[in-house]
C-alpha atoms as a PDB file:
ATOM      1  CA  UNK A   1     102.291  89.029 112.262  1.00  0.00           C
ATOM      2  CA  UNK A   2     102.778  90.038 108.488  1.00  0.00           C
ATOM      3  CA  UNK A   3      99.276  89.270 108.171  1.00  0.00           C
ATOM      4  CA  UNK A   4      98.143  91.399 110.808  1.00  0.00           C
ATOM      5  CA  UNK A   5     100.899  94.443 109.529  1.00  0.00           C
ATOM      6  CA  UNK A   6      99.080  94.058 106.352  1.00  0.00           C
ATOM      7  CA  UNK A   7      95.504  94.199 107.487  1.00  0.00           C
ATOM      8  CA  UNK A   8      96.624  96.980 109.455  1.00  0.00           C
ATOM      9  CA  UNK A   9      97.356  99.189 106.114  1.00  0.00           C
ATOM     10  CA  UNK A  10      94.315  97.721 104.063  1.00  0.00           C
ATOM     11  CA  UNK A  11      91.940  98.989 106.669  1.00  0.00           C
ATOM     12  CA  UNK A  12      93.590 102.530 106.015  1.00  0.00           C
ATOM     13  CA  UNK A  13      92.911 102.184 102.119  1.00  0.00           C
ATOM     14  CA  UNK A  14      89.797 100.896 101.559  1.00  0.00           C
ATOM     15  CA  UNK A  15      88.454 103.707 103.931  1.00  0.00           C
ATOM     16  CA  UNK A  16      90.331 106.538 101.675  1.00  0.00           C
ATOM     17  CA  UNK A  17      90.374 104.555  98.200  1.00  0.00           C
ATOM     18  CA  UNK A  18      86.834 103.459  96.725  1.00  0.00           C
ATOM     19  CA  UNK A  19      88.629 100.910  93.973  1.00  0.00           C
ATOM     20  CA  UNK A  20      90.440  99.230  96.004  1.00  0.00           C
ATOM     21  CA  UNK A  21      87.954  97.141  97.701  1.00  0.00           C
ATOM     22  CA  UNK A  22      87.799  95.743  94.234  1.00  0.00           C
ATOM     23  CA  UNK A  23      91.070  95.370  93.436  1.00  0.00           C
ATOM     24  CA  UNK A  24      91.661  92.790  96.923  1.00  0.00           C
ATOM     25  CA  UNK A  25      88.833  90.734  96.673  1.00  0.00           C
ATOM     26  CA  UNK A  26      90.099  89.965  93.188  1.00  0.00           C
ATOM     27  CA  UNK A  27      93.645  89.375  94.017  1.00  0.00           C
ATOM     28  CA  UNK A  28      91.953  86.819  96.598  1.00  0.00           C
ATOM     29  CA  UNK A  29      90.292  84.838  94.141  1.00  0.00           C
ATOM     30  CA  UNK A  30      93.473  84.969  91.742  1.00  0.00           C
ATOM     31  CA  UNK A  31      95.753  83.828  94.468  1.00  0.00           C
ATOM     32  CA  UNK A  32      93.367  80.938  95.448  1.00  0.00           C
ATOM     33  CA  UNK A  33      93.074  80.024  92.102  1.00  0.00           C
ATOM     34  CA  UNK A  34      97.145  80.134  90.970  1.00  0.00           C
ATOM     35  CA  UNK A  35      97.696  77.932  94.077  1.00  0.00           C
ATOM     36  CA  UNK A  36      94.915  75.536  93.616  1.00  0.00           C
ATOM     37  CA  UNK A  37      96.721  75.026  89.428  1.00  0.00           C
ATOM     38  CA  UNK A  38     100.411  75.032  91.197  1.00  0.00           C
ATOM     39  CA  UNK A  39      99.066  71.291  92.819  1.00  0.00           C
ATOM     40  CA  UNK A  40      97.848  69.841  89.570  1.00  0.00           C
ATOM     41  CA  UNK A  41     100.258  68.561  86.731  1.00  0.00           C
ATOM     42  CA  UNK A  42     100.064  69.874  83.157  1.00  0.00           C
ATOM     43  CA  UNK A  43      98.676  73.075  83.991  1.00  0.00           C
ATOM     44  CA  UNK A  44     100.988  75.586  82.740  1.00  0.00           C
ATOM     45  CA  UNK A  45      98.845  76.738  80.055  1.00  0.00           C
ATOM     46  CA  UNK A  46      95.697  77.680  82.906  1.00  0.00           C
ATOM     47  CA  UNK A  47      98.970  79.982  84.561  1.00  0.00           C
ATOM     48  CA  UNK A  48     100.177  81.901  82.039  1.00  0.00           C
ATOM     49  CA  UNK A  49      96.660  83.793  82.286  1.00  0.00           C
ATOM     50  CA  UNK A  50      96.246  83.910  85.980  1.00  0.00           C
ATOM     51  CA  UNK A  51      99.695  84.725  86.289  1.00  0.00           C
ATOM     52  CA  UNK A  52      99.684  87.723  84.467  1.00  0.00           C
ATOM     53  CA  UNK A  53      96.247  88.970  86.303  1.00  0.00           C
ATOM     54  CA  UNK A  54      98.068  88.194  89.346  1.00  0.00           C
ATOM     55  CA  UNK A  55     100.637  90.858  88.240  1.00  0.00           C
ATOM     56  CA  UNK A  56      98.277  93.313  86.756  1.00  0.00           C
ATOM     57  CA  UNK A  57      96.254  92.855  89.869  1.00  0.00           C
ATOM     58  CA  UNK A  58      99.417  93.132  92.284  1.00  0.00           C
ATOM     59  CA  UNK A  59     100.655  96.695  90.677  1.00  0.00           C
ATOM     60  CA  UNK A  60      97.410  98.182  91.605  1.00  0.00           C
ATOM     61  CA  UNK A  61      97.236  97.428  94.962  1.00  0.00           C
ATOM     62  CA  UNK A  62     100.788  98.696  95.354  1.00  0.00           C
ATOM     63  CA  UNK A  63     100.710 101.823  94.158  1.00  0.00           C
ATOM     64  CA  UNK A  64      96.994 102.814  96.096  1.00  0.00           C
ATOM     65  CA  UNK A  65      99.074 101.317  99.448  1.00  0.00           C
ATOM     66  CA  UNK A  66     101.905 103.386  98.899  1.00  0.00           C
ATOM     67  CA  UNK A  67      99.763 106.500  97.873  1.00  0.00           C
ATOM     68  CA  UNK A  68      98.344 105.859 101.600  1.00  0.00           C
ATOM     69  CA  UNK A  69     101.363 105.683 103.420  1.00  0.00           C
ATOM     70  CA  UNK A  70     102.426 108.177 101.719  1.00  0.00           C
ATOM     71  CA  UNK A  71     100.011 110.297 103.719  1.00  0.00           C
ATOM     72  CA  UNK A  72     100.048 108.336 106.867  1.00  0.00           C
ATOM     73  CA  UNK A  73     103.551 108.352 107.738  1.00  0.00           C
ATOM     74  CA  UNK A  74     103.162 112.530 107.511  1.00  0.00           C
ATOM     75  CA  UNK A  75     100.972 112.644 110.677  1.00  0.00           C
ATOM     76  CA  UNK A  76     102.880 109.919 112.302  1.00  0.00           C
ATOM     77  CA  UNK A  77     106.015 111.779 112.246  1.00  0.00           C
ATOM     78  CA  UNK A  78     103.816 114.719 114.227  1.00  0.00           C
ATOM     79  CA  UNK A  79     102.467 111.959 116.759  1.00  0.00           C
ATOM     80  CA  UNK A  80     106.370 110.803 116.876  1.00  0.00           C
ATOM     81  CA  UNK A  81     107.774 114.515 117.621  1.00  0.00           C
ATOM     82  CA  UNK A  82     111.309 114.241 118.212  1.00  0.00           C
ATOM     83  CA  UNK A  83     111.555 110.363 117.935  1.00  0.00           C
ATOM     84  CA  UNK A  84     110.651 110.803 114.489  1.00  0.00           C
ATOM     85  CA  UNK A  85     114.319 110.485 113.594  1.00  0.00           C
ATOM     86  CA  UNK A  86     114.322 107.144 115.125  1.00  0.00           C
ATOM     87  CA  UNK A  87     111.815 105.410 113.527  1.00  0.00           C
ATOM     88  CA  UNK A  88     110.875 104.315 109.692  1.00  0.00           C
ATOM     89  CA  UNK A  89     108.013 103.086 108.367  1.00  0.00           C
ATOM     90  CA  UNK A  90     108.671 100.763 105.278  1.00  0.00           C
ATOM     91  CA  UNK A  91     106.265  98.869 103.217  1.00  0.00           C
ATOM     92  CA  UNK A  92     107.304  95.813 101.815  1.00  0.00           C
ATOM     93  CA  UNK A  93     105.893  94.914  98.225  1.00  0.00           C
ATOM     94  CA  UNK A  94     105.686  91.273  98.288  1.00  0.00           C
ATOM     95  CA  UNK A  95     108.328  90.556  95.821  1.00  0.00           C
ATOM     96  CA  UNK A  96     112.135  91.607  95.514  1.00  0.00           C
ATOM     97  CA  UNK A  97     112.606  95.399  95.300  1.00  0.00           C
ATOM     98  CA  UNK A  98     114.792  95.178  92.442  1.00  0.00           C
ATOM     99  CA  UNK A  99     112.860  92.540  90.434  1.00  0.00           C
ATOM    100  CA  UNK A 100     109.604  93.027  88.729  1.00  0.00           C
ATOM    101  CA  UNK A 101     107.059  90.513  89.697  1.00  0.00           C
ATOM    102  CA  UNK A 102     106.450  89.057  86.379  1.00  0.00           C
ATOM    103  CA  UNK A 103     109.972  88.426  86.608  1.00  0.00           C
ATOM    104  CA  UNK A 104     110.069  86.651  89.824  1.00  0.00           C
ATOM    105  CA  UNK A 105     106.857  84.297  89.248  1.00  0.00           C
ATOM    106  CA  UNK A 106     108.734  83.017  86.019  1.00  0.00           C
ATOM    107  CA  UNK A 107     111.666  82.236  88.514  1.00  0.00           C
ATOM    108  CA  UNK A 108     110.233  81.010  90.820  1.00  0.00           C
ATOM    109  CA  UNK A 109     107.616  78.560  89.342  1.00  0.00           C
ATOM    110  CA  UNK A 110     109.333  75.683  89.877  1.00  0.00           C
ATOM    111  CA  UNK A 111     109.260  76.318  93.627  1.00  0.00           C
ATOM    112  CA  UNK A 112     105.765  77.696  93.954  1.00  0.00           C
ATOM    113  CA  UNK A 113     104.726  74.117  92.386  1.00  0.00           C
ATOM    114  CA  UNK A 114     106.885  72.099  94.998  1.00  0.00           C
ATOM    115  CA  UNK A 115     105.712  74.537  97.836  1.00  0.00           C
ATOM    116  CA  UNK A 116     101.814  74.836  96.667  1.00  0.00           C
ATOM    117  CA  UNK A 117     101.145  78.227  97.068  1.00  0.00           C
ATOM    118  CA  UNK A 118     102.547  81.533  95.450  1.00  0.00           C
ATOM    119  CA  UNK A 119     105.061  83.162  97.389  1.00  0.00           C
ATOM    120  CA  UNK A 120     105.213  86.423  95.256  1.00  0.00           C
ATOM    121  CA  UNK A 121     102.523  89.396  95.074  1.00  0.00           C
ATOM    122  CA  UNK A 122     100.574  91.971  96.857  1.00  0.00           C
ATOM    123  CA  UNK A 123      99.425  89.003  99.053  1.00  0.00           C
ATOM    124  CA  UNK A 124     102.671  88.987 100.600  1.00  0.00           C
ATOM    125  CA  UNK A 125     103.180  92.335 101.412  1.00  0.00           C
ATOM    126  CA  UNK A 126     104.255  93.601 104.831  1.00  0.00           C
ATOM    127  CA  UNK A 127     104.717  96.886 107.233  1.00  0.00           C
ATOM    128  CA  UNK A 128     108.192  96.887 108.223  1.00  0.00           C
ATOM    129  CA  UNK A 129     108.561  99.281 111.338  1.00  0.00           C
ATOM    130  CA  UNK A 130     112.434 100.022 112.297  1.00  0.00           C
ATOM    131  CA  UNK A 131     113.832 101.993 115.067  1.00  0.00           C
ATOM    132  CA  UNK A 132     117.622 103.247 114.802  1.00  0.00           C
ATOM    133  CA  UNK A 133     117.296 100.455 111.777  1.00  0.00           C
ATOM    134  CA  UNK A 134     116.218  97.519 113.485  1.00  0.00           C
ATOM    135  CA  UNK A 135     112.773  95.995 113.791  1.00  0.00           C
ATOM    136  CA  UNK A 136     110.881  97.850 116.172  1.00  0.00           C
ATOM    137  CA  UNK A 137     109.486  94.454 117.941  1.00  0.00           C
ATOM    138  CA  UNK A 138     113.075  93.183 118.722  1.00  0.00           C
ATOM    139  CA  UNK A 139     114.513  96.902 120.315  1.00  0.00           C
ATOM    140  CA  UNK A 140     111.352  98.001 122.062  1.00  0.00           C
ATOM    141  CA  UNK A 141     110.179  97.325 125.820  1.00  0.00           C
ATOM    142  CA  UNK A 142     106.422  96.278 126.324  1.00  0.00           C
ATOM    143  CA  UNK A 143     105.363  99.769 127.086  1.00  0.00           C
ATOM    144  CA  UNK A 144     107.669 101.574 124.032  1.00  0.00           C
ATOM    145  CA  UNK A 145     105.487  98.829 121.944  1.00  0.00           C
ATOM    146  CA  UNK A 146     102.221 100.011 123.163  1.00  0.00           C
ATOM    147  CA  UNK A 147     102.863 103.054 122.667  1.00  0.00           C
ATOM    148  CA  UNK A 148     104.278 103.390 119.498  1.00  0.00           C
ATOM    149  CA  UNK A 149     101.425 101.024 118.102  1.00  0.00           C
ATOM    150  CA  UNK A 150      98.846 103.442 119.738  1.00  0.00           C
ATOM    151  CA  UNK A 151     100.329 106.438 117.561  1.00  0.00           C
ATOM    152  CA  UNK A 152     100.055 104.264 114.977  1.00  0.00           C
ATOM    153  CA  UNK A 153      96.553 104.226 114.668  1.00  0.00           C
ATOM    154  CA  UNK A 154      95.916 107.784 116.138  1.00  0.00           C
ATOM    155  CA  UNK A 155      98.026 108.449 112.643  1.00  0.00           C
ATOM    156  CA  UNK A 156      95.495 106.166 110.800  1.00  0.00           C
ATOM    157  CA  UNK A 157      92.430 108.304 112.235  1.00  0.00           C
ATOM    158  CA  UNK A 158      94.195 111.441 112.033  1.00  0.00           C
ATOM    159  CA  UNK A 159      94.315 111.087 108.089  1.00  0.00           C
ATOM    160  CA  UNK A 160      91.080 109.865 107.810  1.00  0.00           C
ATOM    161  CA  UNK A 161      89.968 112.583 109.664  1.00  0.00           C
ATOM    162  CA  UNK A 162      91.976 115.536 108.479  1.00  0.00           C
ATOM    163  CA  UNK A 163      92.174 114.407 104.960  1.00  0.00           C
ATOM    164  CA  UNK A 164      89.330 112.643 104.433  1.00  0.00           C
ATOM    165  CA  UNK A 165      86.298 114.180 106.632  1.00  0.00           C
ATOM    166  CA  UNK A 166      85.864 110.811 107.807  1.00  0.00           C
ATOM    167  CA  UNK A 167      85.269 109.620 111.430  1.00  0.00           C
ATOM    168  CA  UNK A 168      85.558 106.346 113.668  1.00  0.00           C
ATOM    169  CA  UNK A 169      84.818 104.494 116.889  1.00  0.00           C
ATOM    170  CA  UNK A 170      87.647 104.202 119.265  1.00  0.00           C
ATOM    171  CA  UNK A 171      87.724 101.308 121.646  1.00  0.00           C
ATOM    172  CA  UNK A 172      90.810 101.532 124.306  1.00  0.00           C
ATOM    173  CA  UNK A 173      91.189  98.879 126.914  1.00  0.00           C
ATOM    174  CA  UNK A 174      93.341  99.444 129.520  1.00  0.00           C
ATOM    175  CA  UNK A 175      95.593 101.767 128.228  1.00  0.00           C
ATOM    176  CA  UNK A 176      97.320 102.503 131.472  1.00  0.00           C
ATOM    177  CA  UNK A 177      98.813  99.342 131.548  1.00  0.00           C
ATOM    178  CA  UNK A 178     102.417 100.114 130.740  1.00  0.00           C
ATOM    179  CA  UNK A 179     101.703 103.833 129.701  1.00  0.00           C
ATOM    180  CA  UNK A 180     102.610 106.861 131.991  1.00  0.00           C
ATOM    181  CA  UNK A 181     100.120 109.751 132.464  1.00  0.00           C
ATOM    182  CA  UNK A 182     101.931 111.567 130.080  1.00  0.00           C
ATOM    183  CA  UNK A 183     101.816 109.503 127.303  1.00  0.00           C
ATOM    184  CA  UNK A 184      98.036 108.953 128.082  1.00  0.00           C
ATOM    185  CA  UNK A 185      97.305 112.353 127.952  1.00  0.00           C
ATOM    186  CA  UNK A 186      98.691 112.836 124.275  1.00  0.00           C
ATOM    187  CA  UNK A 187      96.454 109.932 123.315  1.00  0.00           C
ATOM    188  CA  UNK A 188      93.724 110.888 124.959  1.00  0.00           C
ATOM    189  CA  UNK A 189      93.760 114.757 123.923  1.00  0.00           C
ATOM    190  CA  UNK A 190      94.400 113.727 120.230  1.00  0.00           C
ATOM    191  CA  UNK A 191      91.069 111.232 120.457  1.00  0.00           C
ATOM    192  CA  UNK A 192      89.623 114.282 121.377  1.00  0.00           C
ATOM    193  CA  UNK A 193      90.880 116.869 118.658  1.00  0.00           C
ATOM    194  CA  UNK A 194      88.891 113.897 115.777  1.00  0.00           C
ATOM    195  CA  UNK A 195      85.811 115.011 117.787  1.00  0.00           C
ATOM    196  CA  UNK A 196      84.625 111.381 117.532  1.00  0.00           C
ATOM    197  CA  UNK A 197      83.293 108.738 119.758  1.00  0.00           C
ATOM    198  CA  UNK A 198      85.352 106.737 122.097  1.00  0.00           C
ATOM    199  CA  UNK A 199      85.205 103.633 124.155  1.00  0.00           C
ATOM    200  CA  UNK A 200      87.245 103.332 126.945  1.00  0.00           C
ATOM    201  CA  UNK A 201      87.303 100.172 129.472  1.00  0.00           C
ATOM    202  CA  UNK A 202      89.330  99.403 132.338  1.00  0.00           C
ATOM    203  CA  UNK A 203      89.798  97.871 135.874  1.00  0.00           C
ATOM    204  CA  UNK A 204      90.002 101.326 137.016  1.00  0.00           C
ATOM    205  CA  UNK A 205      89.116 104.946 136.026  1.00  0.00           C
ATOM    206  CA  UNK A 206      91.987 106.779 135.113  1.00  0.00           C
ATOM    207  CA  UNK A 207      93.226 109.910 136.811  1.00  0.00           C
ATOM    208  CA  UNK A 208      94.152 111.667 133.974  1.00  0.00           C
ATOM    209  CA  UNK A 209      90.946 111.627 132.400  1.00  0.00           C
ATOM    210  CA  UNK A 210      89.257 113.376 135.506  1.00  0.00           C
ATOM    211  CA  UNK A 211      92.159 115.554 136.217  1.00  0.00           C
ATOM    212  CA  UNK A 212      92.122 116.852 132.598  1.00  0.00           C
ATOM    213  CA  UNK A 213      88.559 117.160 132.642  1.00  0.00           C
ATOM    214  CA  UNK A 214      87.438 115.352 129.506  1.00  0.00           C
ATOM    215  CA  UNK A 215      83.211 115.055 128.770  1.00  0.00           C
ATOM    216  CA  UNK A 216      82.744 111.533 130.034  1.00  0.00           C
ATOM    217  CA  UNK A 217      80.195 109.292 130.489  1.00  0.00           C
ATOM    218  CA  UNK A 218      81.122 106.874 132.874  1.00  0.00           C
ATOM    219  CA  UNK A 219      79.432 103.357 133.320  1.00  0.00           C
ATOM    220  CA  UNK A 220      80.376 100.171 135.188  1.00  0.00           C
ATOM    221  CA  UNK A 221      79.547  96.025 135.453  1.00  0.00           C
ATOM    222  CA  UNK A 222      77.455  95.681 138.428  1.00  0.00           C
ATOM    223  CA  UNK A 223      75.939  91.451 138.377  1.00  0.00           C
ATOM    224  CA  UNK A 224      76.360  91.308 134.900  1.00  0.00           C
ATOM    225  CA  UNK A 225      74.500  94.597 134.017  1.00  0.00           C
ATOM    226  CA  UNK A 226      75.977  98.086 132.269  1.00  0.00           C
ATOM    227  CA  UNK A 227      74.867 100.858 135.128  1.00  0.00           C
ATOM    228  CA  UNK A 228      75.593 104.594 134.336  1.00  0.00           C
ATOM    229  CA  UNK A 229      77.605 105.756 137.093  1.00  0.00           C
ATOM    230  CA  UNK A 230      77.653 109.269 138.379  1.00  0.00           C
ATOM    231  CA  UNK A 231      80.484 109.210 140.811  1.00  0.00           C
ATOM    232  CA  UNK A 232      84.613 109.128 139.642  1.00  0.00           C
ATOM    233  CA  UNK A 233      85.353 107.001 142.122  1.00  0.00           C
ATOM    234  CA  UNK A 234      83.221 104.070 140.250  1.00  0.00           C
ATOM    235  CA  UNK A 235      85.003 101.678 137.769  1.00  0.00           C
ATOM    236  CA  UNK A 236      84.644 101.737 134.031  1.00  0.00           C
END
């Protein structure tokens, strides 16, 4: 899930930060290499240098992710309205807040070698998302979940968008699983304000997009075949 937290945030930065494409694919290669040196004796010498790259490498990343969230959380806390107050949006470094990472890899080389792999960086970096101070995942029912991850990423688009001039393709499946018509609506009307294109499948056409009177162009799975459909009463 850390993994997936992560990914979550890199997607943001690489679309708003041109260097930082670089910056990853290097820390990639740097991490691979440290671990592959942790498994081989007498190589102490080969980590001092990719050590310190691993550092150097680590402090960039950082600061361009939290420049980003930064920016992110602001249009969040709109999406959020009054259950702003309840929730916090923390980004984890990948290393001990009040260490500095050179610092911790020194400590902790010992225990990197016995383990294989290096447990401190920007590699290891994670979204923590709390509500009333607890994890979000633990508190939340199915349907709080789905909807606070949906605002999530409207966030995401909404600073590409507003701050960035910047676009995307929505895909939705089945968001009225678990989500009133209320809630919908707010999603669906905010897809709308980016003005950009959006993908929508589903069992079933959903009211609120007729009732609200969105442009659609409706289409369903007839043997295995996409057919544009012209009536509401046809699937999607």
């Amino acid at each position: 899930e850390a993994e997936s937290r992560r990914r979550f945030v890199d997607w943001g930065v690489f679309h708003v930060e041109p260097e930082f494409v670089g910056y990853w694919r290097r820390l990639r290669q740097v991490v691979q290499q440290r671990n592959a040196l942790l498994k081989q004796p007498r190589s102490d010498a080969q980590l001092l240098g990719w050590t310190a790259l691993l550092v150097q490498l680590s402090m960039h990343i950082q600061q361009l992710r939290l420049q980003y969230i930064t920016g992110f959380v602001q249009y969040l806390n709109v999406l959020l309205g009054e259950d702003a107050k309840c929730f916090q949006v923390q980004l984890e470094q990948g290393w001990p807040a009040d260490q500095a990472l050179d610092t911790c890899l020194d400590r902790g080389l010992e225990q990197d070698k016995r383990m294989g792999f290096t447990r401190f960086g920007a590699h290891r970096a994670d979204l923590k998302l709390l509500y009333n101070g607890q994890l979000a995942k633990q508190v939340l029912s199915r349907g709080q979940k789905k909807l606070f991850n949906a605002r999530l990423m409207m966030a995401q688009l909404k600073h590409l968008f507003r701050d960035h001039a910047r676009q995307s393709i929505s895909l939705l499946d089945d968001l009225s699983a678990e989500l009133d018509e209320e809630n919908r609506y707010k999603i669906y009307q905010s897809l709308n304000d980016l003005q950009s294109q959006v993908f929508i499948t589903g069992v079933q056409l959903d009211p609120v997009l007729v009732s609200n009177e969105f442009s659609l162009k409706m289409f369903h799975v007839e043997r295995g075949a996409l057919i544009e459909s012209s009536g509401c009463e046809m699937n999607i």
